[in-house]
C-alpha atoms as a PDB file:
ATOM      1  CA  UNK A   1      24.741  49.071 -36.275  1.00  0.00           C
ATOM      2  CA  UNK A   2      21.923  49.572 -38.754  1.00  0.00           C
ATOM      3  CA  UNK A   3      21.040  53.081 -37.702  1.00  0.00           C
ATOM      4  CA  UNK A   4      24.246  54.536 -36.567  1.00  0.00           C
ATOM      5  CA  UNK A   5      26.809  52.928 -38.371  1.00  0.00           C
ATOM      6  CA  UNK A   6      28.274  51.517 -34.808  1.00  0.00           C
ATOM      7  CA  UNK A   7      28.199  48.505 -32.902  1.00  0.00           C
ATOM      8  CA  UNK A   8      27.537  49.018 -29.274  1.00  0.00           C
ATOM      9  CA  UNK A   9      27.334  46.831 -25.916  1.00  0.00           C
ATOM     10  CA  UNK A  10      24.715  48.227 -23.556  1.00  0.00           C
ATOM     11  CA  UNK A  11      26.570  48.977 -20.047  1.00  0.00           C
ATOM     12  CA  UNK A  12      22.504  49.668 -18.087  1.00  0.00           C
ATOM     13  CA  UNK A  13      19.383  50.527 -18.723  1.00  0.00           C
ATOM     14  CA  UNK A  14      18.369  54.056 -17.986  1.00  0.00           C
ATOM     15  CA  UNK A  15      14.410  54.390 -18.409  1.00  0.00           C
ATOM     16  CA  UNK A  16      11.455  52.947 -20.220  1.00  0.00           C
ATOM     17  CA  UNK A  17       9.071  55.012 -21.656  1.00  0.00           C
ATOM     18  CA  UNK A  18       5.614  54.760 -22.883  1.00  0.00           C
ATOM     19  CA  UNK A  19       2.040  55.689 -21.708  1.00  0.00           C
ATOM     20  CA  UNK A  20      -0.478  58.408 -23.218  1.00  0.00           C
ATOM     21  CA  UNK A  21       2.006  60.308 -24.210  1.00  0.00           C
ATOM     22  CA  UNK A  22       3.603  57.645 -26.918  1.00  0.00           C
ATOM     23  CA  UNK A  23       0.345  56.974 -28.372  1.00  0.00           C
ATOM     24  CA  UNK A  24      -0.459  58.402 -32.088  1.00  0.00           C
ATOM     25  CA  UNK A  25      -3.304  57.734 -34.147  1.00  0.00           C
ATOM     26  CA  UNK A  26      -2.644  58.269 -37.794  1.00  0.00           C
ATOM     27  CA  UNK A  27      -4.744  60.258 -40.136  1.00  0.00           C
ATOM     28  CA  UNK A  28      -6.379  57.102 -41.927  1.00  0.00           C
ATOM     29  CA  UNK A  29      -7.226  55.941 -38.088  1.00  0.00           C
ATOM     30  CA  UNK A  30      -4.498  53.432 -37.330  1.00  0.00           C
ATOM     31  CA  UNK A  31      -3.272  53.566 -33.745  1.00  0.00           C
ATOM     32  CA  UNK A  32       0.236  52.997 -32.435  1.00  0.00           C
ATOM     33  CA  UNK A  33       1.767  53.242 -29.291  1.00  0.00           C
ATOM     34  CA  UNK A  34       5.472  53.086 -28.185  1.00  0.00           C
ATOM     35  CA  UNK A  35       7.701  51.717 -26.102  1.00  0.00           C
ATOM     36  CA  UNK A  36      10.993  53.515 -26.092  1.00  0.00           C
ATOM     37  CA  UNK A  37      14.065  51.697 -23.715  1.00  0.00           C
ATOM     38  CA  UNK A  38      17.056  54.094 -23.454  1.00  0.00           C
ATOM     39  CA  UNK A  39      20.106  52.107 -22.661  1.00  0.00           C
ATOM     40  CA  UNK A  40      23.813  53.598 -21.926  1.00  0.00           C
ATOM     41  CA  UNK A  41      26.111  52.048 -24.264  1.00  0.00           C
ATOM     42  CA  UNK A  42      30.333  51.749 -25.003  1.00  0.00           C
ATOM     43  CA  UNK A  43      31.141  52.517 -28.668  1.00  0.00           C
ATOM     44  CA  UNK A  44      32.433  48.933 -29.669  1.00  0.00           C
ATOM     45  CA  UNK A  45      33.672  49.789 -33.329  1.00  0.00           C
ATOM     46  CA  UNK A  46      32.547  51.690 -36.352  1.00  0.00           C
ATOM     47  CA  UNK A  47      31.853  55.182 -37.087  1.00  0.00           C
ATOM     48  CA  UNK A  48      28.707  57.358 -36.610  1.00  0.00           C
ATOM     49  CA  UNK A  49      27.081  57.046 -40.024  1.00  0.00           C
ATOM     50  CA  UNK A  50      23.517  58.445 -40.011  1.00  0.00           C
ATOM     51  CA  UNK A  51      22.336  56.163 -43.131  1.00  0.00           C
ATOM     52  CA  UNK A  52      18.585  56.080 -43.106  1.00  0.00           C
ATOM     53  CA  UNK A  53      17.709  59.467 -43.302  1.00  0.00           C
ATOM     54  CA  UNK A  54      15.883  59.835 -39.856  1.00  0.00           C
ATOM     55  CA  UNK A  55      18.779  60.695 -37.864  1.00  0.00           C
ATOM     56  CA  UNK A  56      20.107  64.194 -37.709  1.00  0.00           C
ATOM     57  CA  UNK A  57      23.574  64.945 -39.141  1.00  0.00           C
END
């Protein structure tokens, strides 16, 4: 609900990401590398709210 504004159930799992292709390495030389897990969800209440300023309008 943090990022969206709506609470969710997940119905399945649809892919999991990750690999070369998720890895960064910042300019200061930190390295990350992500996993990303895309789920399929049912709107469960609230209202799309895009509050932290990351997700498009």
């Amino acid at each position: 609900m943090k990022d969206t504004g709506l609470r969710v159930r997940p119905n399945k799992l649809l892919g999991i990401f990750g690999g070369e292709s998720f890895r960064f390495t910042y300019p200061h030389g930190d390295q990350v590398e992500y996993s990303v897990f895309v789920f399929e969800c049912n709107i469960v209440s609230g209202e799309l709210t895009p509050i932290d300023g990351e997700s498009p309008t």
